[in-house]
C-alpha atoms as a PDB file:
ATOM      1  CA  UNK A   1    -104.063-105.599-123.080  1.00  0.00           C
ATOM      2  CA  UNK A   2    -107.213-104.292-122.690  1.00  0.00           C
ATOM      3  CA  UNK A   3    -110.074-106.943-121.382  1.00  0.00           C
ATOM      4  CA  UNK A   4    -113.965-105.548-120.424  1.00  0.00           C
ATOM      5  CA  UNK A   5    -116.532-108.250-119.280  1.00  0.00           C
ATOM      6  CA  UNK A   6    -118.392-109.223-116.372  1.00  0.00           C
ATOM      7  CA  UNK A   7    -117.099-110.049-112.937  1.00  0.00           C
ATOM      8  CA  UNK A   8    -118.637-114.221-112.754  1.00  0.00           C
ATOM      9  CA  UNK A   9    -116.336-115.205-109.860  1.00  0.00           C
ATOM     10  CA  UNK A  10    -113.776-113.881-107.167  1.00  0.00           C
ATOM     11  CA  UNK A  11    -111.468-116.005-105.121  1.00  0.00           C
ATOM     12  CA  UNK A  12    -110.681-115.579-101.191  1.00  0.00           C
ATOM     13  CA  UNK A  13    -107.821-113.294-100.411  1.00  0.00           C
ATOM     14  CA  UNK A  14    -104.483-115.090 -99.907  1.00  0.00           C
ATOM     15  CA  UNK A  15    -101.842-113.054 -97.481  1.00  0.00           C
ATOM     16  CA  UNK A  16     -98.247-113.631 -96.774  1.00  0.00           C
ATOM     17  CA  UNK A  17     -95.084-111.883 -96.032  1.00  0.00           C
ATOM     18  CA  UNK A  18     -92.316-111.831 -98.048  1.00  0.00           C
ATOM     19  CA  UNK A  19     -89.052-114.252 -96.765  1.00  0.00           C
ATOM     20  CA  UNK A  20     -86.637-111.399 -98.156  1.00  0.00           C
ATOM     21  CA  UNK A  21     -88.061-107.811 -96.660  1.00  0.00           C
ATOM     22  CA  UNK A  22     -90.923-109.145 -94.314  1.00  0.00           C
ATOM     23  CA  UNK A  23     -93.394-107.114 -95.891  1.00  0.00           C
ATOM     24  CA  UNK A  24     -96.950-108.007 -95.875  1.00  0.00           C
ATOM     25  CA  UNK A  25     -98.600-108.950 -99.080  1.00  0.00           C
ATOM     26  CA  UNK A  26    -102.161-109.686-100.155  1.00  0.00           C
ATOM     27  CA  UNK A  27    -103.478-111.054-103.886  1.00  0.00           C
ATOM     28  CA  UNK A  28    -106.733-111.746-105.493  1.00  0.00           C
ATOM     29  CA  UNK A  29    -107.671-113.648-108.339  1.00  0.00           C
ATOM     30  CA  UNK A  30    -111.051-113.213-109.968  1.00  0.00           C
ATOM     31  CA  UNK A  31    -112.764-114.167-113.413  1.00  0.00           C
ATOM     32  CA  UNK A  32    -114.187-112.017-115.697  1.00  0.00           C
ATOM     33  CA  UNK A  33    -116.274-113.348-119.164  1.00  0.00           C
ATOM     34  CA  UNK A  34    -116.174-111.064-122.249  1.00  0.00           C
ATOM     35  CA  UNK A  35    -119.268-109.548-123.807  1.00  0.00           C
ATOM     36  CA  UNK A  36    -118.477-110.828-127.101  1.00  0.00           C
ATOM     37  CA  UNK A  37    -120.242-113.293-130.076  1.00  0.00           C
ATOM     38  CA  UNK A  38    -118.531-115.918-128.425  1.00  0.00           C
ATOM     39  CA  UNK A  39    -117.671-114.826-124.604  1.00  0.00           C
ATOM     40  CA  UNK A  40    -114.168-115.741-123.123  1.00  0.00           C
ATOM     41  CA  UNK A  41    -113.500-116.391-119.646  1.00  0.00           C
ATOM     42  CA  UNK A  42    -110.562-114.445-118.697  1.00  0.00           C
ATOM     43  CA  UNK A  43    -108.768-114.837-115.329  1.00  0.00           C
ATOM     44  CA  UNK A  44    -107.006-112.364-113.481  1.00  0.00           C
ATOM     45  CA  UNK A  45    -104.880-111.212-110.387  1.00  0.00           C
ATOM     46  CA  UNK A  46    -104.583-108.033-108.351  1.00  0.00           C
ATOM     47  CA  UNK A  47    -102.310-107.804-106.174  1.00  0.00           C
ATOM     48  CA  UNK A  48    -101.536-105.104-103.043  1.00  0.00           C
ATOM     49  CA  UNK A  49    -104.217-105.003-100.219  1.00  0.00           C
ATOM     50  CA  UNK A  50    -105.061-101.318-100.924  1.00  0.00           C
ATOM     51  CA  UNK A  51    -105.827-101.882-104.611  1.00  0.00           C
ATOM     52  CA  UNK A  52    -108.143-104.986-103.523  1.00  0.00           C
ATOM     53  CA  UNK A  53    -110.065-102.567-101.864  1.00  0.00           C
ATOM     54  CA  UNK A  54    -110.211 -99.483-104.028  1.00  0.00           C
ATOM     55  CA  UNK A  55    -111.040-102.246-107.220  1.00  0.00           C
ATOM     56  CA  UNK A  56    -114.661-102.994-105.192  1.00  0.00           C
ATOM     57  CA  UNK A  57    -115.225-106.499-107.092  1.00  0.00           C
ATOM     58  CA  UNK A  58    -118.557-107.477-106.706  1.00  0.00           C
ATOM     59  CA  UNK A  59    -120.223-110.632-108.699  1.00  0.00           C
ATOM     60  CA  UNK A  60    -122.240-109.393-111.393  1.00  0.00           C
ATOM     61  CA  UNK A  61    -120.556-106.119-111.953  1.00  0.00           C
ATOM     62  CA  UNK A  62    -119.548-105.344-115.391  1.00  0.00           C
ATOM     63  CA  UNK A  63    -115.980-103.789-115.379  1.00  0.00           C
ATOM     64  CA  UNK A  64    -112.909-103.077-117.595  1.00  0.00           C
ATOM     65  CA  UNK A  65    -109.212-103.502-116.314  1.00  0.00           C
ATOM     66  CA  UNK A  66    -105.918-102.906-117.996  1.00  0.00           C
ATOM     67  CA  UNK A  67    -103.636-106.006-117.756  1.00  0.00           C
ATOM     68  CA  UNK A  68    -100.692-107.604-118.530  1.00  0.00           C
ATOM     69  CA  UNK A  69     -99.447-111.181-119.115  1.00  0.00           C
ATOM     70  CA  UNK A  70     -96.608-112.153-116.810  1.00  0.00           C
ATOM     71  CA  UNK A  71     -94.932-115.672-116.959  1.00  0.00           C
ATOM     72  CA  UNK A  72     -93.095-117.564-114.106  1.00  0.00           C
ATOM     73  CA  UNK A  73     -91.289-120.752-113.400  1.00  0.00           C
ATOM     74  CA  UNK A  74     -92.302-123.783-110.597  1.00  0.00           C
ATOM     75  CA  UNK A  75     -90.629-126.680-110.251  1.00  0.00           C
ATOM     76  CA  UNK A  76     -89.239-126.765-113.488  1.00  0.00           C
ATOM     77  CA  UNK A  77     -93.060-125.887-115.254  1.00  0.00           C
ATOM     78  CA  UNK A  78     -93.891-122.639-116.565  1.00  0.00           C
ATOM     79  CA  UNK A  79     -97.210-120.798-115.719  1.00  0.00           C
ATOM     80  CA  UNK A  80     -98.880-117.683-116.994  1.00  0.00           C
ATOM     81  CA  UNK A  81    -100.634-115.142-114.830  1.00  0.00           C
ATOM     82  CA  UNK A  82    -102.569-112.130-116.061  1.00  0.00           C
ATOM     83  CA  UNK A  83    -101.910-109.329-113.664  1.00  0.00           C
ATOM     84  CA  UNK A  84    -103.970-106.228-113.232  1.00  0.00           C
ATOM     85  CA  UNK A  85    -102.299-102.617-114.002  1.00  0.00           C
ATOM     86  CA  UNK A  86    -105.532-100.512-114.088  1.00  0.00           C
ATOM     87  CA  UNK A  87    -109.385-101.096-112.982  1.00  0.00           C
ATOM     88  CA  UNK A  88    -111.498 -98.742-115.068  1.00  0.00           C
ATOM     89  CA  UNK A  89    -114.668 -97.042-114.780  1.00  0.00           C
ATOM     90  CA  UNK A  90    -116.041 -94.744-116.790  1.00  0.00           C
ATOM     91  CA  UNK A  91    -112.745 -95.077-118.335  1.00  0.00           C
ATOM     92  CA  UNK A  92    -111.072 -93.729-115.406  1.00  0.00           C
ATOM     93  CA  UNK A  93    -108.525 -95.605-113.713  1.00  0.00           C
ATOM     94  CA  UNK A  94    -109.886 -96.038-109.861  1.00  0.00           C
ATOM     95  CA  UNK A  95    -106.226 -97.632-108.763  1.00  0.00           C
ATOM     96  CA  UNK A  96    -104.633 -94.560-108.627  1.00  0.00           C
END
C-alpha cells in the first residue's frame, strides 16, 4: 500500500534487545494525514535504528512511504500495525 500525506506527529524512540539473539532493536511510530477531500490519519511504524535515521521525520514535512499491514496477537486480542517498507522522495526510496 501506498500512503502520501503529511508528517502531524512522531512518537519517542522505544529500544530493546531481543530475549532470543540479544540484538539491539529500535522502533518508531509516527502519524501521517492524507491530502485528500476528506484527509485520513494514518499511523505508522519503522523499525531498525539506521532506517530511523536515514527516514529524517520532521513535523510538517510532507512525505510518501510504502507500507504494509501486519497483524499480531496479545493476550488473546489481535492488533494491527502498519509497518514501513520504503520512505520516498522524489519517488526514490531513501531506505536503501
Amino acid at each position: 500500500m501506498l500512503e502520501k500525506g503529511k508528517v502531524v506527529w512522531i512518537d519517542q524512540t522505544r529500544e530493546g534487545k531481543n530475549s532470543r539473539t540479544g540484538e539491539m532493536w529500535q522502533s518508531l511510530d509516527f502519524v501521517i494525514e492524507t491530502d485528500e477531500r476528506f484527509p485520513r490519519k494514518v499511523k505508522l511504524n519503522l523499525y531498525g535504528a539506521e532506517r530511523i535515521a536515514k527516514a529524517m521525520l520532521e513535523i510538517g514535512k510532507v512525505m510518501e512511504f510504502e507500507a504494509w499491514v501486519e497483524a499480531h496477537e496479545y493476550d488473546g486480542k489481535w492488533y494491527n500495525e502498519v509497518r514501513v517498507a520504503k520512505v520516498l522522495v522524489n519517488g526514490q526510496n531513501v531506505l536503501l
